[in-house]
PDB file of N, CA and C in Angstrom:
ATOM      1  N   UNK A   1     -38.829   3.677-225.702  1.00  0.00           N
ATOM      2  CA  UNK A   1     -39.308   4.890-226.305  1.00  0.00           C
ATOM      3  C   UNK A   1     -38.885   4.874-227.759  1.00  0.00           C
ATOM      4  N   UNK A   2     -39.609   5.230-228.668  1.00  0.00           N
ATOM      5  CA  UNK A   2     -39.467   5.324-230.096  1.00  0.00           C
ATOM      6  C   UNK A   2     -39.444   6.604-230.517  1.00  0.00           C
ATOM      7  N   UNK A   3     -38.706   7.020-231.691  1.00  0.00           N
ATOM      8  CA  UNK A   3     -38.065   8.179-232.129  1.00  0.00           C
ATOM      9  C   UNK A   3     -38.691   8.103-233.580  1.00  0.00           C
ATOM     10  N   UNK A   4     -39.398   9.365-234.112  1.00  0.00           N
ATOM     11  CA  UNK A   4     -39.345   9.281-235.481  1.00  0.00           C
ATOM     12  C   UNK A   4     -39.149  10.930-235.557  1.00  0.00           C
ATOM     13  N   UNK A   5     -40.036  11.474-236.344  1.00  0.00           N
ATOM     14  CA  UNK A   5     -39.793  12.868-236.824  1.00  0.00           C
ATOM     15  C   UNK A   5     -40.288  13.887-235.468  1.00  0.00           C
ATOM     16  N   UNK A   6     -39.414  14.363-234.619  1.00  0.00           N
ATOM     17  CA  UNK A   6     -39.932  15.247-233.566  1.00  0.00           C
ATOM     18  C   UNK A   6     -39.556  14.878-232.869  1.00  0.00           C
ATOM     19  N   UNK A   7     -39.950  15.385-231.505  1.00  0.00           N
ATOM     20  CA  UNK A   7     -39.866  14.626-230.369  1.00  0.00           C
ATOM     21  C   UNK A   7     -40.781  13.481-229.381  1.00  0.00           C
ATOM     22  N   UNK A   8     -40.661  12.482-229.153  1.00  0.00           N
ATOM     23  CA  UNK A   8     -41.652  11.907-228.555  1.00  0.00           C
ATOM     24  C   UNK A   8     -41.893  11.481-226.836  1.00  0.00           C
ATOM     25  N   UNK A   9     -42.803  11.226-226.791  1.00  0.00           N
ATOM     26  CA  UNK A   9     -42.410  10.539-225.132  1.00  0.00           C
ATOM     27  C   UNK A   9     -42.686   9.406-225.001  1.00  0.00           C
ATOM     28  N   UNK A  10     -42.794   8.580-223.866  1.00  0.00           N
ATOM     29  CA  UNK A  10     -42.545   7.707-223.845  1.00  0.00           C
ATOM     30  C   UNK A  10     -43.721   6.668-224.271  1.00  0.00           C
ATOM     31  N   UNK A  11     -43.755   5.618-225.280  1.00  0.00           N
ATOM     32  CA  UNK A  11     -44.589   4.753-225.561  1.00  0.00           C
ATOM     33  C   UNK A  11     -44.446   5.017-227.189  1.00  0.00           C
ATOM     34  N   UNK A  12     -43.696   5.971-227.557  1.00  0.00           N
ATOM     35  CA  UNK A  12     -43.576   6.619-229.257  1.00  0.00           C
ATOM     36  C   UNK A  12     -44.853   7.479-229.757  1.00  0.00           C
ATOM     37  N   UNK A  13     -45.432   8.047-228.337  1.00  0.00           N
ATOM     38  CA  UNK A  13     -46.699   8.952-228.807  1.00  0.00           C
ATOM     39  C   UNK A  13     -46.178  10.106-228.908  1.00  0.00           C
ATOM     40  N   UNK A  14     -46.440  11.386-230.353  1.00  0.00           N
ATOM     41  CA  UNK A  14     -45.736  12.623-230.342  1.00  0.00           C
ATOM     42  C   UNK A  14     -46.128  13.228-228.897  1.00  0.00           C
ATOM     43  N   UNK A  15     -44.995  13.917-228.837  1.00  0.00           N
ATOM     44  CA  UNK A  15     -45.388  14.768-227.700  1.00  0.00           C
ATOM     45  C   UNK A  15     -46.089  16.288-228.063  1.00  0.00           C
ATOM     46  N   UNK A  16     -46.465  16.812-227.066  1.00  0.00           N
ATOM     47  CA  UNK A  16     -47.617  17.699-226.973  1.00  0.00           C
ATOM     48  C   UNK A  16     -46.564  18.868-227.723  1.00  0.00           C
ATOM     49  N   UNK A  17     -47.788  19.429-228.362  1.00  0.00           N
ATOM     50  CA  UNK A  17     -47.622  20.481-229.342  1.00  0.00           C
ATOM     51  C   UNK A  17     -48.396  21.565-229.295  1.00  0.00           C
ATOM     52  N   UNK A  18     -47.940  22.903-229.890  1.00  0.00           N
ATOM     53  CA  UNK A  18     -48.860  23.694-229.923  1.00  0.00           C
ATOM     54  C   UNK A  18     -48.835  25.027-228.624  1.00  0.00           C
ATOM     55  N   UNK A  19     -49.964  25.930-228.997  1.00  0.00           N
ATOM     56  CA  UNK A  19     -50.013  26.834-227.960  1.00  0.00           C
ATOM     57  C   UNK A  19     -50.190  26.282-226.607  1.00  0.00           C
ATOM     58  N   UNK A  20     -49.681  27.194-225.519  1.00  0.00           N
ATOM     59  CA  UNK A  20     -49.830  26.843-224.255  1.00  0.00           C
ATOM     60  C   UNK A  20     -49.226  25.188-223.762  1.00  0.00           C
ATOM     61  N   UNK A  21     -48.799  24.490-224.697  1.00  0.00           N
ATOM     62  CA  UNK A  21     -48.231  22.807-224.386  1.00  0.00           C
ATOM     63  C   UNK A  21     -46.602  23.116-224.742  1.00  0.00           C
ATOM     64  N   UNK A  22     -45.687  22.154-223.725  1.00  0.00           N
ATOM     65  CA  UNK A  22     -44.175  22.529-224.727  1.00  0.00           C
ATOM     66  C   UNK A  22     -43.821  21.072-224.870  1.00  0.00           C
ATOM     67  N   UNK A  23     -43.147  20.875-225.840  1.00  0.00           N
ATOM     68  CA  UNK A  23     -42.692  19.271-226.034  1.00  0.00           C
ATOM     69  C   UNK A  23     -41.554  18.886-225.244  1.00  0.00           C
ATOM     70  N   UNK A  24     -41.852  17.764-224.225  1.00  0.00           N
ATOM     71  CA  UNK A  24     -41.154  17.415-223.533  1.00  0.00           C
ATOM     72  C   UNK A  24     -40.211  16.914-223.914  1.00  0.00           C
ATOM     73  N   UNK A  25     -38.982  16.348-223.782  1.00  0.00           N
ATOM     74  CA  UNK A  25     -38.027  15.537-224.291  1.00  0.00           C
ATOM     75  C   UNK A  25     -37.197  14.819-223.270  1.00  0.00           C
ATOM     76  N   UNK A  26     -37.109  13.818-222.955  1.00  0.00           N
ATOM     77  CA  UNK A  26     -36.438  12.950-221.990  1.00  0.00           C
ATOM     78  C   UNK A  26     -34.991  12.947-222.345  1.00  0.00           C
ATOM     79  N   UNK A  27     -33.963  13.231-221.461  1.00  0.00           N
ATOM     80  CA  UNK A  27     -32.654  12.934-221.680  1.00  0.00           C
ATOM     81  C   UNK A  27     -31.809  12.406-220.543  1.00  0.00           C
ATOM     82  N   UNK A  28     -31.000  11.808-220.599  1.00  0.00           N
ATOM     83  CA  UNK A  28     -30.156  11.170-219.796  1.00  0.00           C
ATOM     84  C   UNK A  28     -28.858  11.664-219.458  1.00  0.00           C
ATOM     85  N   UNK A  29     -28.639  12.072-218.460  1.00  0.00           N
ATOM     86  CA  UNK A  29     -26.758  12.874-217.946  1.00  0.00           C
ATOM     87  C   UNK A  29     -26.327  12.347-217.163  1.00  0.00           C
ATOM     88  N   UNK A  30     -24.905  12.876-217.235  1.00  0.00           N
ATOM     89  CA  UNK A  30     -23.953  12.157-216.268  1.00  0.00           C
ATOM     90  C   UNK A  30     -23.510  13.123-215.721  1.00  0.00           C
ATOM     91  N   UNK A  31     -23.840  13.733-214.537  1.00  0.00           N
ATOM     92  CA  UNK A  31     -23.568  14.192-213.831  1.00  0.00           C
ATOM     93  C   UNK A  31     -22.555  14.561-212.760  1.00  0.00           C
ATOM     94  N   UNK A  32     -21.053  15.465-212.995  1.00  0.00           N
ATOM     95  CA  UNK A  32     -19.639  15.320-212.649  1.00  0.00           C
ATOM     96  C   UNK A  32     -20.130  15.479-210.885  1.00  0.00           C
ATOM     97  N   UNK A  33     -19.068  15.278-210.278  1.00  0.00           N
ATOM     98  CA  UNK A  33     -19.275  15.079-208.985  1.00  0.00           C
ATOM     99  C   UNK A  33     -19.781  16.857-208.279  1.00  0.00           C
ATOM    100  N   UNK A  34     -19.030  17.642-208.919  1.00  0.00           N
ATOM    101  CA  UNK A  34     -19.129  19.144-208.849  1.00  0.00           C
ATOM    102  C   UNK A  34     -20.447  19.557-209.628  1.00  0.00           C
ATOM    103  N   UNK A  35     -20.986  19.351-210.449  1.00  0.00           N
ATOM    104  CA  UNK A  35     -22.403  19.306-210.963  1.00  0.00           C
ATOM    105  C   UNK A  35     -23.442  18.924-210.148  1.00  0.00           C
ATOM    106  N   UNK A  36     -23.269  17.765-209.799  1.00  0.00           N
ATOM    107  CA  UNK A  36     -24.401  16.758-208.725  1.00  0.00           C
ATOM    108  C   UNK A  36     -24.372  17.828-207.227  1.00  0.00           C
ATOM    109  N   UNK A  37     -23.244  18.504-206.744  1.00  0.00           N
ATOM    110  CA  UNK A  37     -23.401  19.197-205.596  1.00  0.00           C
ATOM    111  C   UNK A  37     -24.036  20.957-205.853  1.00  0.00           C
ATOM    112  N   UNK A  38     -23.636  21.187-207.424  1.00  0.00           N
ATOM    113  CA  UNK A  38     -24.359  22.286-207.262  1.00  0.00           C
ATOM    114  C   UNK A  38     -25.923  22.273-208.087  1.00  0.00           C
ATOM    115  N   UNK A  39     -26.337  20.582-208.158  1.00  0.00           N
ATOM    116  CA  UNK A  39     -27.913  20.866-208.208  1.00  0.00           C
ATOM    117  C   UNK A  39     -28.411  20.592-207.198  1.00  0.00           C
ATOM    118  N   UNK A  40     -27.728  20.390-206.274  1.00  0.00           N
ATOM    119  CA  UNK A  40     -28.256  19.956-204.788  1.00  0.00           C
ATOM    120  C   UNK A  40     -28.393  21.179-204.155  1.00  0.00           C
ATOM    121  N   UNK A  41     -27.448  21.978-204.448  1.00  0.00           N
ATOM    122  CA  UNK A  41     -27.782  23.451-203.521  1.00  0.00           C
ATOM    123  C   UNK A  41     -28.395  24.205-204.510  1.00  0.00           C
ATOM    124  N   UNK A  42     -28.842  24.230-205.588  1.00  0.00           N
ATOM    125  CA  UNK A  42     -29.719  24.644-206.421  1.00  0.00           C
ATOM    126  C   UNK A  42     -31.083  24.228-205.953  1.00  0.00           C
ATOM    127  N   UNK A  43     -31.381  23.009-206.012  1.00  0.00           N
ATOM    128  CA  UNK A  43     -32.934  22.669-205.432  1.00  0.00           C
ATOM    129  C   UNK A  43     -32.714  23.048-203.611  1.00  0.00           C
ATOM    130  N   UNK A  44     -32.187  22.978-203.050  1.00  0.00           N
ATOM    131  CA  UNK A  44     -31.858  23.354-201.538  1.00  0.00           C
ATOM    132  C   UNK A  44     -32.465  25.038-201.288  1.00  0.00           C
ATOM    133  N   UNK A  45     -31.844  25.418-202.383  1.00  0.00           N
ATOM    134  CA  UNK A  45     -32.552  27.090-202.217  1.00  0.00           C
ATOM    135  C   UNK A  45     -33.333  27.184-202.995  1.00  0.00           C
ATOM    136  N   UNK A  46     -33.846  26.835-203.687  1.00  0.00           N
ATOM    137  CA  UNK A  46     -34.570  27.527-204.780  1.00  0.00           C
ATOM    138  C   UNK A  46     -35.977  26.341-203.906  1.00  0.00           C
ATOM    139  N   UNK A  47     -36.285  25.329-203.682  1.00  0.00           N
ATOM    140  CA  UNK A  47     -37.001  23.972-203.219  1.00  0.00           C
ATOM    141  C   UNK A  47     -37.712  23.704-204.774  1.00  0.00           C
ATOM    142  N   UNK A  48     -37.339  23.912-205.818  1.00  0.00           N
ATOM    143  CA  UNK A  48     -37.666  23.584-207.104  1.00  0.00           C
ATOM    144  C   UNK A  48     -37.207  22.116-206.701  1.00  0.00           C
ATOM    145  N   UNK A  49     -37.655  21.319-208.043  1.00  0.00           N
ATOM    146  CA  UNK A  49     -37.025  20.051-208.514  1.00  0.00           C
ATOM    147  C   UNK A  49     -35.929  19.703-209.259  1.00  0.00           C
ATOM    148  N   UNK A  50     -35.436  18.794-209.126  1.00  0.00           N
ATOM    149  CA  UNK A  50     -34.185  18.543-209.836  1.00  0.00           C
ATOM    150  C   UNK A  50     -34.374  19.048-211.579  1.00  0.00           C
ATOM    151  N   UNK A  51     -35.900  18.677-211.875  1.00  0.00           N
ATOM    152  CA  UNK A  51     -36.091  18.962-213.348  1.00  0.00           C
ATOM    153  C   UNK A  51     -35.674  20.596-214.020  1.00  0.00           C
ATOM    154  N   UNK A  52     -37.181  21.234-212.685  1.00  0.00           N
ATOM    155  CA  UNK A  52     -37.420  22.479-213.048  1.00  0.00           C
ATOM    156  C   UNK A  52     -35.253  23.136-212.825  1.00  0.00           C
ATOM    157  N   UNK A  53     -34.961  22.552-211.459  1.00  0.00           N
ATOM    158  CA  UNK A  53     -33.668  23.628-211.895  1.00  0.00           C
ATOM    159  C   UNK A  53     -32.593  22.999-212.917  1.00  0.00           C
ATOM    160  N   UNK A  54     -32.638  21.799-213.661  1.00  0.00           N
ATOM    161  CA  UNK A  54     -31.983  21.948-214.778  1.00  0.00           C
ATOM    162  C   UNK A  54     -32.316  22.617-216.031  1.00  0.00           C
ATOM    163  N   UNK A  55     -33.557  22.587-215.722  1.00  0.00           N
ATOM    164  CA  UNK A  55     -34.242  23.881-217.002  1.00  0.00           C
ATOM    165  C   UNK A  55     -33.944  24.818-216.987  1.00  0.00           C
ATOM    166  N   UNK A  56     -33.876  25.485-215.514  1.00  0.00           N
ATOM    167  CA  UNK A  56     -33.711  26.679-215.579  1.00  0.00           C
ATOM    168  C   UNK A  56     -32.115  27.284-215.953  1.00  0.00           C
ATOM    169  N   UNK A  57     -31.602  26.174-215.302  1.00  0.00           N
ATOM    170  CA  UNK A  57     -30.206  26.305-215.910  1.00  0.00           C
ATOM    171  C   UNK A  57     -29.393  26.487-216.924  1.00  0.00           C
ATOM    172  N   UNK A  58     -30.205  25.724-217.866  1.00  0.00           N
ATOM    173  CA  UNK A  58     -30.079  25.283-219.192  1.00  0.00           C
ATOM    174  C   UNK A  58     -30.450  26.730-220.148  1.00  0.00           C
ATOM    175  N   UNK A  59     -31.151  27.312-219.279  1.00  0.00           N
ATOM    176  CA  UNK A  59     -32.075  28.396-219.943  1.00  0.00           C
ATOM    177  C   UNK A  59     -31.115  29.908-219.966  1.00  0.00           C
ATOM    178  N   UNK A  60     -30.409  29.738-218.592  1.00  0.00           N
ATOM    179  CA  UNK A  60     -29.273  30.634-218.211  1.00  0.00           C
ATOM    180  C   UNK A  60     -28.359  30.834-218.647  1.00  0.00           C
ATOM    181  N   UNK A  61     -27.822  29.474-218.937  1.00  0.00           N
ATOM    182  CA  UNK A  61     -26.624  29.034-219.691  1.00  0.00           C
ATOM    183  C   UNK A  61     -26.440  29.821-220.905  1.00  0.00           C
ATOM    184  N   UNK A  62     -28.176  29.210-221.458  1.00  0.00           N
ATOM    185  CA  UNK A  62     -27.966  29.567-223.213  1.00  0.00           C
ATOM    186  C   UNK A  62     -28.104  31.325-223.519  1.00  0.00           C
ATOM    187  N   UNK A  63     -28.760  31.575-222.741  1.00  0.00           N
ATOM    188  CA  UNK A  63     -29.186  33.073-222.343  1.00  0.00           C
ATOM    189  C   UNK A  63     -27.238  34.000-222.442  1.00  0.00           C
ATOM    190  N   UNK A  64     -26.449  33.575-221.451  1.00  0.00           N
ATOM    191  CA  UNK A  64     -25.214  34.143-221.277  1.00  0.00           C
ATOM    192  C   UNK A  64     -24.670  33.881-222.575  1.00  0.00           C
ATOM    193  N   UNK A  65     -24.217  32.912-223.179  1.00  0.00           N
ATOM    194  CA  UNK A  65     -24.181  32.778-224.117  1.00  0.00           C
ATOM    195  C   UNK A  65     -24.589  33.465-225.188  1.00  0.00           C
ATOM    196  N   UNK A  66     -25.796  33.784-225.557  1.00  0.00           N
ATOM    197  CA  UNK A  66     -26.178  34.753-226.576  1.00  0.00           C
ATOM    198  C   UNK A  66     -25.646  36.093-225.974  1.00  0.00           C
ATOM    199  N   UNK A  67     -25.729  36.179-224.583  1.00  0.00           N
ATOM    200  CA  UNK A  67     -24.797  37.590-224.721  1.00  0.00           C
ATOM    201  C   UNK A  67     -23.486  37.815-225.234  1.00  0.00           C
ATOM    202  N   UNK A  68     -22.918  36.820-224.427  1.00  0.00           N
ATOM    203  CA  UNK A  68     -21.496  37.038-225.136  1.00  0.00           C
ATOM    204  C   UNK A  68     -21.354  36.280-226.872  1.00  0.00           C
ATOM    205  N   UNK A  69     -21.782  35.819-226.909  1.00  0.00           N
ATOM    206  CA  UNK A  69     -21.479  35.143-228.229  1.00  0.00           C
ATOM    207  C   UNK A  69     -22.147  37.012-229.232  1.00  0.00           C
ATOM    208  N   UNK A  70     -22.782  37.832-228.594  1.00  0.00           N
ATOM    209  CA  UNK A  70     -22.853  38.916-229.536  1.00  0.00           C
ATOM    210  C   UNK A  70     -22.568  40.033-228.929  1.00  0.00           C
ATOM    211  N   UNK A  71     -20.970  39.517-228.205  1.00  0.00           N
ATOM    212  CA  UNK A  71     -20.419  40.916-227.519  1.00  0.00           C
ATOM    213  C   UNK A  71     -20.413  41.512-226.628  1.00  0.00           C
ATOM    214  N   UNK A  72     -21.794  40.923-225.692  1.00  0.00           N
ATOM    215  CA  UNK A  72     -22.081  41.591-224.948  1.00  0.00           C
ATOM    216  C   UNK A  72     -21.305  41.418-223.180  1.00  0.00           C
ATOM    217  N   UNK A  73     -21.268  41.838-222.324  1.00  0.00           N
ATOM    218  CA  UNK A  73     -20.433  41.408-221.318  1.00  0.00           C
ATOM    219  C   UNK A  73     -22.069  41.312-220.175  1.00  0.00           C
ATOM    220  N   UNK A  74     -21.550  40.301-219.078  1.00  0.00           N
ATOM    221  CA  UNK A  74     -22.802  40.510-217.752  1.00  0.00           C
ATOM    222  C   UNK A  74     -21.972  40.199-216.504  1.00  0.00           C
ATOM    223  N   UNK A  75     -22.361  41.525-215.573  1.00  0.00           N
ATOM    224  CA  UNK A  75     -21.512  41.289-214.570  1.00  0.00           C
ATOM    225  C   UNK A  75     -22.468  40.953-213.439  1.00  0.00           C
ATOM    226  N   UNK A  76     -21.638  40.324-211.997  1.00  0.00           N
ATOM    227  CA  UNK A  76     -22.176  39.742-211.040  1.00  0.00           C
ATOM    228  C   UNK A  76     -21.883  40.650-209.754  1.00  0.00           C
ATOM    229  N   UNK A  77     -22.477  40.816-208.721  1.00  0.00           N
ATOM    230  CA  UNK A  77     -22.401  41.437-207.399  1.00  0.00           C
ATOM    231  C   UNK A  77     -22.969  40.611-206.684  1.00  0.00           C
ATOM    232  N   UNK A  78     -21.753  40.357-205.605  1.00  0.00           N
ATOM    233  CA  UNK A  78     -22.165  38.483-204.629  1.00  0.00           C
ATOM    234  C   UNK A  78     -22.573  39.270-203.247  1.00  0.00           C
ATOM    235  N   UNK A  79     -22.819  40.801-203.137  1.00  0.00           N
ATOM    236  CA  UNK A  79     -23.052  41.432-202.063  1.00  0.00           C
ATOM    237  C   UNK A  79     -23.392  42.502-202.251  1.00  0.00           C
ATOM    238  N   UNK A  80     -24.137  43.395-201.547  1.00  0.00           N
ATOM    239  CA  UNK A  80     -25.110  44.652-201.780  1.00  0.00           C
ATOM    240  C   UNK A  80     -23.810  45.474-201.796  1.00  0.00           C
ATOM    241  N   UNK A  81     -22.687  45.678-201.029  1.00  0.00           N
ATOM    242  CA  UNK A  81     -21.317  46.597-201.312  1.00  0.00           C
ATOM    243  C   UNK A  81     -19.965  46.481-201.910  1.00  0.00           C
ATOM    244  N   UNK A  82     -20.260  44.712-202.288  1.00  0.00           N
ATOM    245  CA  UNK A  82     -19.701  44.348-203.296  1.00  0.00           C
ATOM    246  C   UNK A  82     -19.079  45.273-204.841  1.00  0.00           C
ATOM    247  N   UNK A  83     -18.365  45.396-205.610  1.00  0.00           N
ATOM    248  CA  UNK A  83     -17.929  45.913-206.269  1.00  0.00           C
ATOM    249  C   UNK A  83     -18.570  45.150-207.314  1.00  0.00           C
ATOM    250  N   UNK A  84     -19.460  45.239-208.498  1.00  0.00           N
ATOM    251  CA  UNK A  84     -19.692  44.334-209.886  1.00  0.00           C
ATOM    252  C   UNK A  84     -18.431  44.088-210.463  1.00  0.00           C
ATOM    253  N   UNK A  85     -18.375  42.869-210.389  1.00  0.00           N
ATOM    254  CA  UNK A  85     -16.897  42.123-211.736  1.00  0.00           C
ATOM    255  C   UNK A  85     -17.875  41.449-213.273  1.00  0.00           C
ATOM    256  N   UNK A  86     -17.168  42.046-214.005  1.00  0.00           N
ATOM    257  CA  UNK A  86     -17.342  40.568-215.145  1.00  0.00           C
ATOM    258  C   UNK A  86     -17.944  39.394-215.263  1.00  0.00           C
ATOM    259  N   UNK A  87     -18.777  38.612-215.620  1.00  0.00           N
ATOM    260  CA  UNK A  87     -18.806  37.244-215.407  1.00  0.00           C
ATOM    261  C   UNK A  87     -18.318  36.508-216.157  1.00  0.00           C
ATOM    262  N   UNK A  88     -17.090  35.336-215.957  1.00  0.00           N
ATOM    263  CA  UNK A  88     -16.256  35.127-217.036  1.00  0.00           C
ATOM    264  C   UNK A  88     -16.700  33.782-216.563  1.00  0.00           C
ATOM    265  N   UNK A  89     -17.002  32.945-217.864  1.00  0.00           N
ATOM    266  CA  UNK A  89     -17.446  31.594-217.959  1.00  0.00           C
ATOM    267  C   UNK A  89     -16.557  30.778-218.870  1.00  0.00           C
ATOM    268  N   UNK A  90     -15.429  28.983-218.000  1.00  0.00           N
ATOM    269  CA  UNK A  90     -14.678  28.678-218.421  1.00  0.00           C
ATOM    270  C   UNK A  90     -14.972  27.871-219.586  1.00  0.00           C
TER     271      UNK A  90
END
């Protein structure tokens, strides 16, 4: 795969642009042993793909992040009588 200005895919053809298209980008991870088991029960429930739920993940991630990175707090309830706590991310 060849790299110049953007992103490309594979063969060094730009990748798709524009309305309604998103530019793909190929990347490579290493995946900790505790990572690899919770995309397994990620695609297990969700029956997404390994792709779609690292996207979505990725998307979550950055999402919490902009909350807190501007203050904001988001809490979690793991049960309908559950009490909401904090969500504190290490």
């Amino acid at each position: 795969m060849s790299r110049t200005a953007g992103t490309t895919v594979d063969g060094g053809r730009p990748a798709a642009s524009g309305r309604g298209a998103s530019p793909l980008e190929r990347v490579t991870v290493n995946l900790t042993s505790r990572a690899s088991k919770a995309l397994e029960t990620a695609v297990d429930l969700t029956g997404d793909s390994k792709t779609d739920s690292i996207n979505r993940a990725l998307s979550v991630y950055a999402y919490i992040e902009q909350v807190l990175h501007q203050g904001g707090s988001i809490t979690v309830q793991d049960a309908p009588e559950a009490t909401p706590q904090k969500l504190v991310i290490f």
